[in-house]
Protein backbone atom coordinates (compact mmCIF):
# COMPACT_ATOMS: atom_id res chain seq x y z
CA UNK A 1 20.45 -7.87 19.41
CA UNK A 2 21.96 -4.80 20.40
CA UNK A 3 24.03 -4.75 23.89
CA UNK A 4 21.57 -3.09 26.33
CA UNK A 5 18.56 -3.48 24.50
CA UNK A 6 15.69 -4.09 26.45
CA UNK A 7 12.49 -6.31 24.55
CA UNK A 8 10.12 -5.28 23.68
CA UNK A 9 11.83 -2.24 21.71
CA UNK A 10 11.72 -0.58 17.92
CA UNK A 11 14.66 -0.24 16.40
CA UNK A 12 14.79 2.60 13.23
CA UNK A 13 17.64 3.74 10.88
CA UNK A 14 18.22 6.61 8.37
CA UNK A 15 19.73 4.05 5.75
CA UNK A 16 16.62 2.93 4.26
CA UNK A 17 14.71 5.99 4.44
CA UNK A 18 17.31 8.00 2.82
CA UNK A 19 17.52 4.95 0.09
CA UNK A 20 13.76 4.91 -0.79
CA UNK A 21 13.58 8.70 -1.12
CA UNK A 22 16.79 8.58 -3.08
CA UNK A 23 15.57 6.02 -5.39
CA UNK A 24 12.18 8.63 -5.51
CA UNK A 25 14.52 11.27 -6.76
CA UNK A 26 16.04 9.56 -9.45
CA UNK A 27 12.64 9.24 -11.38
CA UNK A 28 11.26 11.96 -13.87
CA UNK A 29 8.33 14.18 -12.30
CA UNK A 30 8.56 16.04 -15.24
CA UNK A 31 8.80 19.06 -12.74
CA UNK A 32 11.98 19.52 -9.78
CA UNK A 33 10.38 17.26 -7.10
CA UNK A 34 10.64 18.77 -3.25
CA UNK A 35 10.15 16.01 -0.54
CA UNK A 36 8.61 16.70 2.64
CA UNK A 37 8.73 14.66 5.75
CA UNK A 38 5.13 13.43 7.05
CA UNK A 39 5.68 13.92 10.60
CA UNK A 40 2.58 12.19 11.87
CA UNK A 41 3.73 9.22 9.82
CA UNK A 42 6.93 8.52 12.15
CA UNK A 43 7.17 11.25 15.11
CA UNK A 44 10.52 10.28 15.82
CA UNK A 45 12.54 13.76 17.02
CA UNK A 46 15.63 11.82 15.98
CA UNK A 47 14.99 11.08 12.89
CA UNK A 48 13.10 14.82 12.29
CA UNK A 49 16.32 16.16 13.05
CA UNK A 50 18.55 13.86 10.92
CA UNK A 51 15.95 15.25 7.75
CA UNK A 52 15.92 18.94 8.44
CA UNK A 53 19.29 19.21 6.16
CA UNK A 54 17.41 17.39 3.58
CA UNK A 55 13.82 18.90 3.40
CA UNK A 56 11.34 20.15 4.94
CA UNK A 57 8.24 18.78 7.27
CA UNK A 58 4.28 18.59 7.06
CA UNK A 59 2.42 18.45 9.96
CA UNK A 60 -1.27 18.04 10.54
CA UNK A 61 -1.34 19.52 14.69
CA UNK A 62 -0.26 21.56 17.00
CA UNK A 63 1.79 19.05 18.95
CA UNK A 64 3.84 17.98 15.71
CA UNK A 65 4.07 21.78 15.02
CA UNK A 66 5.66 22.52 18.32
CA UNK A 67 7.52 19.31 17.57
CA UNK A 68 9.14 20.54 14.18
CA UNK A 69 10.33 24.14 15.56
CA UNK A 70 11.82 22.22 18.50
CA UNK A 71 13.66 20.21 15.82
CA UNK A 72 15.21 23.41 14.90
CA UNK A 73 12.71 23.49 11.50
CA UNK A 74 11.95 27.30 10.53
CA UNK A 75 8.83 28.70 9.66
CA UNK A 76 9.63 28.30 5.60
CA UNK A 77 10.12 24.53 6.45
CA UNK A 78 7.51 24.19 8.04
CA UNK A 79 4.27 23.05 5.65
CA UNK A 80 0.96 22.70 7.83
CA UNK A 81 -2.20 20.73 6.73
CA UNK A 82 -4.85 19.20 8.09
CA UNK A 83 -8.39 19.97 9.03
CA UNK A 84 -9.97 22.32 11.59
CA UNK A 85 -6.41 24.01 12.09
CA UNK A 86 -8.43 27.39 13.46
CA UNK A 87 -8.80 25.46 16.70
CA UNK A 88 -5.07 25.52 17.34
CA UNK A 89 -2.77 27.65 14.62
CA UNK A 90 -3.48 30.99 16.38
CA UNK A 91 -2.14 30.22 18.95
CA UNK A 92 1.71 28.91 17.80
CA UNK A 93 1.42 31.00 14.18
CA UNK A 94 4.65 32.15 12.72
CA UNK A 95 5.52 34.60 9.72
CA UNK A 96 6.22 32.69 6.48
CA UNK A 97 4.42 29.87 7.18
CA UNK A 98 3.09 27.83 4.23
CA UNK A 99 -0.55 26.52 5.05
CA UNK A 100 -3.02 24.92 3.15
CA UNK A 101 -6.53 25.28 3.94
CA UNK A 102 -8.95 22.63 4.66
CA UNK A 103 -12.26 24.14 4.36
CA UNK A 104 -14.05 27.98 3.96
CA UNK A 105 -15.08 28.05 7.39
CA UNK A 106 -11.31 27.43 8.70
CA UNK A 107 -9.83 29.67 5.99
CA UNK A 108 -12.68 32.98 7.06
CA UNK A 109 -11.10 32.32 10.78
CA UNK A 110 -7.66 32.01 10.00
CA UNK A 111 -7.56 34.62 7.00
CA UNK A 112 -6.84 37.58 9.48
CA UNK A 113 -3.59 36.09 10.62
CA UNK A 114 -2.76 34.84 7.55
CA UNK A 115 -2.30 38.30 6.45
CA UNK A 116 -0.91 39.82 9.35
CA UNK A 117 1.96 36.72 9.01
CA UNK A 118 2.12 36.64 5.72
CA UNK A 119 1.87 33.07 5.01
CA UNK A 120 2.10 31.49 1.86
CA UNK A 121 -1.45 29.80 1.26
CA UNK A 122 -2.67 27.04 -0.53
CA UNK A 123 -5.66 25.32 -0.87
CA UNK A 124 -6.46 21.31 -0.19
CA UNK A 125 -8.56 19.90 -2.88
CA UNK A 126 -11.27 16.80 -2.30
CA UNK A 127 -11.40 15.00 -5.81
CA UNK A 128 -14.24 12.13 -6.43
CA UNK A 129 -11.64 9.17 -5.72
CA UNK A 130 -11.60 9.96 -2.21
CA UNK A 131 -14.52 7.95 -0.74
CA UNK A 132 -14.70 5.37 1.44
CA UNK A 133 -14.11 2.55 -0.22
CA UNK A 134 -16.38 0.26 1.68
CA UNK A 135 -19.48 2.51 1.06
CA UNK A 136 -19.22 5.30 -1.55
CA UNK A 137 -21.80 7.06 -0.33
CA UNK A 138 -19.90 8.54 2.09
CA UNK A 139 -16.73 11.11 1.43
CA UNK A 140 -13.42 11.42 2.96
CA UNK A 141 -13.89 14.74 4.86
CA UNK A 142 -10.57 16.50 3.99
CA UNK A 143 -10.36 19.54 1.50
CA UNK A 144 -12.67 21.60 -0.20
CA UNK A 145 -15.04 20.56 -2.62
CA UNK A 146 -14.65 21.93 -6.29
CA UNK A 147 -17.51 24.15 -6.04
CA UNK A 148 -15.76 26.05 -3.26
CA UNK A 149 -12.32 26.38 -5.00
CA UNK A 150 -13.90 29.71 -6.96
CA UNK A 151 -14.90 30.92 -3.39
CA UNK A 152 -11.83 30.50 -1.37
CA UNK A 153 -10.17 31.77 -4.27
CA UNK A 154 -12.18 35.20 -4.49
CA UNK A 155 -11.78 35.36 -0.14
CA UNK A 156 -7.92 34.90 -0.26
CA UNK A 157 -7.70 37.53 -3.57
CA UNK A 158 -9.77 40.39 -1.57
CA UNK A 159 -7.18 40.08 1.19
CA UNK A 160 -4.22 40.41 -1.11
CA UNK A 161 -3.50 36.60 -0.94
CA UNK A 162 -2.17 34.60 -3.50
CA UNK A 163 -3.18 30.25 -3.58
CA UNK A 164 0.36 29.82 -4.88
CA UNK A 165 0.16 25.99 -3.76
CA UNK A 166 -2.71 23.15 -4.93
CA UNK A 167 -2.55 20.19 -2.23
CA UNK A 168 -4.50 16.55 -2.97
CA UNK A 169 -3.78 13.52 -0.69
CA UNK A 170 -5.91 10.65 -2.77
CA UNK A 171 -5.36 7.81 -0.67
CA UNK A 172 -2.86 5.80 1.75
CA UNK A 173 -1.51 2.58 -0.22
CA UNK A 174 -3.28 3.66 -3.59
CA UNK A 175 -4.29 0.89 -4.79
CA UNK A 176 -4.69 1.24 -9.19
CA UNK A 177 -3.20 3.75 -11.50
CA UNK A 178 -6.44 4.26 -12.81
CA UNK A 179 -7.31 5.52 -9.29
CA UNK A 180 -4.75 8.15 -9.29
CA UNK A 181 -5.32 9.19 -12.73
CA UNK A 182 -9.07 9.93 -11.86
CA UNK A 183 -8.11 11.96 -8.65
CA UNK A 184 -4.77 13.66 -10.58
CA UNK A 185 -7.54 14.40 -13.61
CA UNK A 186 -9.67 16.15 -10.98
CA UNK A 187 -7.11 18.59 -9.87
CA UNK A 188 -6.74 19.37 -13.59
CA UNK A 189 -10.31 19.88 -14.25
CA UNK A 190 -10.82 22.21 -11.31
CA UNK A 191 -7.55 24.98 -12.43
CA UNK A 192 -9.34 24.76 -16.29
CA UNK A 193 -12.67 25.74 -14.95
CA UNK A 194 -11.63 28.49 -12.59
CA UNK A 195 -8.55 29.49 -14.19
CA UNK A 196 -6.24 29.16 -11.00
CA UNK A 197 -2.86 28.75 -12.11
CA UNK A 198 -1.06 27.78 -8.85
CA UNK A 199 2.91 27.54 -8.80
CA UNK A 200 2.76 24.13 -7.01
CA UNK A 201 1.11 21.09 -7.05
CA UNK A 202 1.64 19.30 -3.98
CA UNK A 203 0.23 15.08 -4.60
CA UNK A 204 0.38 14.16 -1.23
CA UNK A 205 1.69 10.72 -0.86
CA UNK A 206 -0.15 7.40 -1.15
CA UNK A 207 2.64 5.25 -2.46
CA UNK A 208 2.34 2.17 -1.21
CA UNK A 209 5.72 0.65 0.94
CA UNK A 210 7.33 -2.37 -0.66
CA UNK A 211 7.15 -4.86 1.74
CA UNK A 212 3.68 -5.18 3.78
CA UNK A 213 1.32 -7.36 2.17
CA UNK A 214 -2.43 -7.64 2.47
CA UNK A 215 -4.10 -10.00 4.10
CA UNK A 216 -4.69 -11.85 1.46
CA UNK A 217 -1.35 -12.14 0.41
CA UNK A 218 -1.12 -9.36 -2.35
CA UNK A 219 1.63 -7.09 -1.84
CA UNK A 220 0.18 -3.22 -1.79
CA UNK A 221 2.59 -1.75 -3.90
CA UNK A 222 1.14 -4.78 -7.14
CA UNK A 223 -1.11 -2.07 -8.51
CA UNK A 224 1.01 1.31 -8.55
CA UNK A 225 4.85 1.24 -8.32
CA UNK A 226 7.04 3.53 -8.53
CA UNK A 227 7.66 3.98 -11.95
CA UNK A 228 3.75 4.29 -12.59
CA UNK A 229 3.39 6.54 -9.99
CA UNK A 230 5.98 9.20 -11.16
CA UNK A 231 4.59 8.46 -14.87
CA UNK A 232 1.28 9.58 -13.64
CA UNK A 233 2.81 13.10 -12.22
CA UNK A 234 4.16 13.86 -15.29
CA UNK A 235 1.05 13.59 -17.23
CA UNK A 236 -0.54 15.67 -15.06
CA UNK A 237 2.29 18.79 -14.96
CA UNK A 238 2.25 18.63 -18.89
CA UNK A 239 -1.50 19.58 -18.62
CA UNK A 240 -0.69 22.07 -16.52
CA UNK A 241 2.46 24.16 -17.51
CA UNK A 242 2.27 26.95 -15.16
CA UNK A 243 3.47 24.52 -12.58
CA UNK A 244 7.34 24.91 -11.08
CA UNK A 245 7.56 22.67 -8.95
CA UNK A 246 5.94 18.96 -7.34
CA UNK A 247 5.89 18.53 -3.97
CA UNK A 248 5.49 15.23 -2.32
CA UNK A 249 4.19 14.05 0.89
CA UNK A 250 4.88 10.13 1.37
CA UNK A 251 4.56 8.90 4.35
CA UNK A 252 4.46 4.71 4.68
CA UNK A 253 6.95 4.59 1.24
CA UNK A 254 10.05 5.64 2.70
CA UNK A 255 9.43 5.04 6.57
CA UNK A 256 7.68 1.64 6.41
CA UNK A 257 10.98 -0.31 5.88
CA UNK A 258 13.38 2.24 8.42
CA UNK A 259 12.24 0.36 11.43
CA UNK A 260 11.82 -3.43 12.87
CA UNK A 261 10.16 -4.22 15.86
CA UNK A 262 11.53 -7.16 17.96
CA UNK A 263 9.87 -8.87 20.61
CA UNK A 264 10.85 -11.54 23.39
CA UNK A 265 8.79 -15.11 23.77
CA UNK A 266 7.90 -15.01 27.40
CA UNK A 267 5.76 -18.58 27.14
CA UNK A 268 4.87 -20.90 24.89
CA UNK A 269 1.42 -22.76 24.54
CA UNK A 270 -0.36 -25.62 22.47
CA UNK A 271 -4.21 -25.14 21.70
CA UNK A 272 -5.99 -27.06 19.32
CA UNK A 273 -3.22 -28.79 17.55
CA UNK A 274 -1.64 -25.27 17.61
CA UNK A 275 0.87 -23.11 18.92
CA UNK A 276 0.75 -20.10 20.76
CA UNK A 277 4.12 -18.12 21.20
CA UNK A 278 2.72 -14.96 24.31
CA UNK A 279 5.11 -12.20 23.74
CA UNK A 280 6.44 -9.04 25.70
CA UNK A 281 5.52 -7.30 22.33
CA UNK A 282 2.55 -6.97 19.64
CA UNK A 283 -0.26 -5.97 18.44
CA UNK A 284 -2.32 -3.99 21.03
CA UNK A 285 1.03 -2.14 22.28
CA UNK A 286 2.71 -1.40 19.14
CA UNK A 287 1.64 -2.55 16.00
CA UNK A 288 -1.67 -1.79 15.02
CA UNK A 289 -1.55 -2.09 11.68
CA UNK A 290 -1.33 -5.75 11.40
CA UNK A 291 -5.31 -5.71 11.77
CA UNK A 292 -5.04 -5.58 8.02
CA UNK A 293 -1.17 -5.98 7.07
CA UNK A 294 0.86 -8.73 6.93
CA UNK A 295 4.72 -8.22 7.41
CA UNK A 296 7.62 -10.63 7.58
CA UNK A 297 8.75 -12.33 10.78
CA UNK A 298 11.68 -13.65 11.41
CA UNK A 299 13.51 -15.50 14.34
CA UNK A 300 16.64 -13.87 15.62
CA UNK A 301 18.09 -17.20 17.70
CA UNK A 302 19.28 -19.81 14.70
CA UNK A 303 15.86 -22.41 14.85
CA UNK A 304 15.38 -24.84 11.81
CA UNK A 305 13.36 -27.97 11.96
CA UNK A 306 9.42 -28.85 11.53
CA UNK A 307 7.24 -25.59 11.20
CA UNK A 308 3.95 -25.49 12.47
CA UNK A 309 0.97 -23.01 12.71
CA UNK A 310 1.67 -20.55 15.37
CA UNK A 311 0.39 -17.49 16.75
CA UNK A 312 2.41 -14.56 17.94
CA UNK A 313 0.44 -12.97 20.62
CA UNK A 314 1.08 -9.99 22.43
CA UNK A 315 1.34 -9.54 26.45
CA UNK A 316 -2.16 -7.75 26.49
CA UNK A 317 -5.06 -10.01 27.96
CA UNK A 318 -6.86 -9.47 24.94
CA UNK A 319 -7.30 -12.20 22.00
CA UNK A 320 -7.19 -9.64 19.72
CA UNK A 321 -3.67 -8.69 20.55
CA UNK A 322 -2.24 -11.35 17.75
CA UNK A 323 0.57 -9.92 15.48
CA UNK A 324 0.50 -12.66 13.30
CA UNK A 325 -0.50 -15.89 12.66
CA UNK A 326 1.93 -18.32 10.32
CA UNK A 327 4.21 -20.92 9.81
CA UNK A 328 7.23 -21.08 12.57
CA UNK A 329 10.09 -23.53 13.94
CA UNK A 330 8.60 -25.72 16.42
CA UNK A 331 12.14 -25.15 18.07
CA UNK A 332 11.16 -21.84 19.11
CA UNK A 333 11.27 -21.92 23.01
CA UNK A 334 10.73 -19.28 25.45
CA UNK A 335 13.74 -16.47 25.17
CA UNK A 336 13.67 -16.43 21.72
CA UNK A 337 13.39 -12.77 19.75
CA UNK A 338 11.08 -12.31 16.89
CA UNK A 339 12.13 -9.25 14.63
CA UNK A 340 8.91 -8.19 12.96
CA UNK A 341 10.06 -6.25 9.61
CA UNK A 342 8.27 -2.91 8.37
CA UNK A 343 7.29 -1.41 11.63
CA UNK A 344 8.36 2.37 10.48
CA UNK A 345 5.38 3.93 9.95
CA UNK A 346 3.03 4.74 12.15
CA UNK A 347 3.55 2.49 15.58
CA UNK A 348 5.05 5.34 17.40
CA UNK A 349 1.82 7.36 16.07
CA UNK A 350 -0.60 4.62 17.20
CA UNK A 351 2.08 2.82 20.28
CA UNK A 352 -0.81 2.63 23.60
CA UNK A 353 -0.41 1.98 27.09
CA UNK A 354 -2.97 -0.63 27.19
CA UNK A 355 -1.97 -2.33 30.64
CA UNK A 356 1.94 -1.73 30.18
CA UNK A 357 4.09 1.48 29.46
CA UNK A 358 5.88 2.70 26.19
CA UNK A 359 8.47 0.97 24.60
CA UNK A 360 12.16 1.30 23.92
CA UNK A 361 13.58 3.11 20.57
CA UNK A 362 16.48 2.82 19.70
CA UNK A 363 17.66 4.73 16.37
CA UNK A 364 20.91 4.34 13.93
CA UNK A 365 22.21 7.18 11.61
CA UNK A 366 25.62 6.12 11.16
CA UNK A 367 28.51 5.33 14.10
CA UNK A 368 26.08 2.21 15.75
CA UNK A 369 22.69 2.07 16.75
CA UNK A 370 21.63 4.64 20.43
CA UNK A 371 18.83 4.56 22.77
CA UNK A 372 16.42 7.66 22.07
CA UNK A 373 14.16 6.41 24.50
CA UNK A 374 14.18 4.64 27.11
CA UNK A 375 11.58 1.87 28.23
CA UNK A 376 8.84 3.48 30.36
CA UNK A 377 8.16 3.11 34.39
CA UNK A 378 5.02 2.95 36.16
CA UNK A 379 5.90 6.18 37.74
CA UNK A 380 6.65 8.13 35.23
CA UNK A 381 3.39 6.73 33.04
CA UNK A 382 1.27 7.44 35.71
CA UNK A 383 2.78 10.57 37.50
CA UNK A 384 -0.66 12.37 36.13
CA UNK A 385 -2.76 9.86 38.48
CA UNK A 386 -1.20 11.77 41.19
């Protein structure tokens, strides 16, 4: 527990982000990899900041744009995506941006300024894997079809733009190799039949973190690891040998494991031959993506004994607001800390207010962990209200 810490409160580090994407950058691409920080994956300035030496950052809105150049990122770092970014690029455009365009419609509105800036352009790609996988019938709604690559190509070439960059995001936690073959074959098919040759072939990300499981049990990472993954890139760049470079976008991979959530047992009750542990910390607030992931939980005070089934609940008065349910020490006793592991990616994006205010972060880079933000009052969560 770190001296001054105040529950409930995340706590991230650069150690294990920097290991995962080091361990990334080992593997054979079969083209020079360039890694790009997904900034709506962890919107941490700190840790934007501690990257900015080491590569560049996507961002998918205007407040993460904003966010970037405040982080001291230049234009050339900058790489936006995204859908419907006509609403709010205009406004905050730089020269030398590098976009990618989402759809025709966006890409007629922002074409103008795109040549007045002189970005470098690329177009997003929807390939046939990306449908909801609960009913098909319905698409993902991000990228252009294949039957509009041949027009946005044709717009962007009559205004003395070049698509030097080819962008697909498949899935998040992709679950097969066979799934990413299918959307990687896609991207393929589409540059043979319109004879687009672009420089760079940006994958997205998709690779599944190591440690969150389903609920089920299975980890997420069973069906495509790492190795698999960068075997699959490097089919697809021989296929397509006009291509210099890969770019990568992942987002859960590296961050999941950078950050640990830890919580305080306020009370403790028995229900049904159960036991209910109500936290300062959980679900509702902060971790949102234990509706369908299971990470490990650990007790930070030494308790051994008899386990029993116990819920972790959250503060919230809200049944929902459950972080986990498992075994646990029947020791456990109100004070107790629960670190919660995996909690990198994504709680800051999805963190609410629901009946309490923001959180504590604290953040580690080397020379002991520091408080980036500070717990938050009533009066300064509600100074709109007034």
């Amino acid at each position: 527990m770190e001296a001054g810490a105040q529950s409930p409160f995340y706590l991230f580090a650069a150690a294990p982000y920097e290991a995962a994407i080091e361990r990334l950058a080992r593997l054979d691409h079969g083209r020079p990899a360039r890694f790009w920080l997904s900034a709506k994956t962890q919107p941490l300035p700190a840790l934007w900041r501690w990257w900015r030496p080491r590569g560049g950052i996507e961002v998918v809105s205007e407040f993460e744009f904003r966010g970037a150049l405040r982080a001291g990122y230049g234009p050339d770092e900058i790489l936006v995506n995204g859908p419907a970014k006509h609403r709010w690029l205009p406004g905050v455009s730089r020269r030398g941006l590098r976009v990618h365009f989402d759809s025709l419609l966006e890409l007629e509105a922002l074409l103008p300024i795109a040549r007045k800036h002189q970005w470098r352009v690329g177009l997003r790609l929807r390939t046939p894997v990306e449908v909801d996988s609960e009913d098909p019938a319905w698409a993902f709604p991000f990228g252009l079809e294949p039957e509009e690559i041949p027009v946005a190509l044709a717009r962007l070439a009559g205004q003395g733009l070049d698509a030097g960059s080819l962008h697909v995001h498949l899935k998040t936690n992709l679950p097969d190799v066979a799934t990413f073959r299918r959307g990687l074959d896609a991207v393929v098919r589409v540059c043979q039949d319109t004879g687009w040759r672009p420089r760079y072939v940006d994958v997205g990300g998709g690779l599944a973190p190591a440690g969150p499981r389903g609920l089920e049990g299975a980890r997420f990472d069973d069906g495509l690891g790492v190795e698999r993954y960068a075997a699959e890139v490097r089919r697809l760049v021989s296929r397509m040998s006009w291509v210099e470079e890969v770019w990568l976008e992942h987002g859960r991979h590296p961050a999941a494991g950078s950050g640990v959530l830890v919580v305080r047992v306020l009370d403790v009750k028995e229900r049904l031959g159960r036991r209910l542990l109500i936290c300062d910390g959980g679900r509702t607030l902060h971790a949102m993506v234990s509706v369908w992931e299971e990470h490990d939980l650990s007790v930070l005070e030494s308790r051994r004994g008899r386990t029993v089934p116990t819920a972790v609940q959250g503060p919230t008065c809200m049944a929902f607001d459950c972080l986990g349910r498992r075994e646990l020490p029947v020791s456990i006793r109100p004070g107790d800390h629960l670190l919660w592991f995996d909690a990198g990616a994504y709680h800051l994006s999805w963190e609410t207010r629901f009946s309490h205010g923001l959180a504590e972060v604290w953040w580690e880079e080397g020379g002991g962990p520091r408080c980036v933000r500070s717990a938050e009052t009533y009066d300064r969560a509600a100074a709109w209200w007034h």
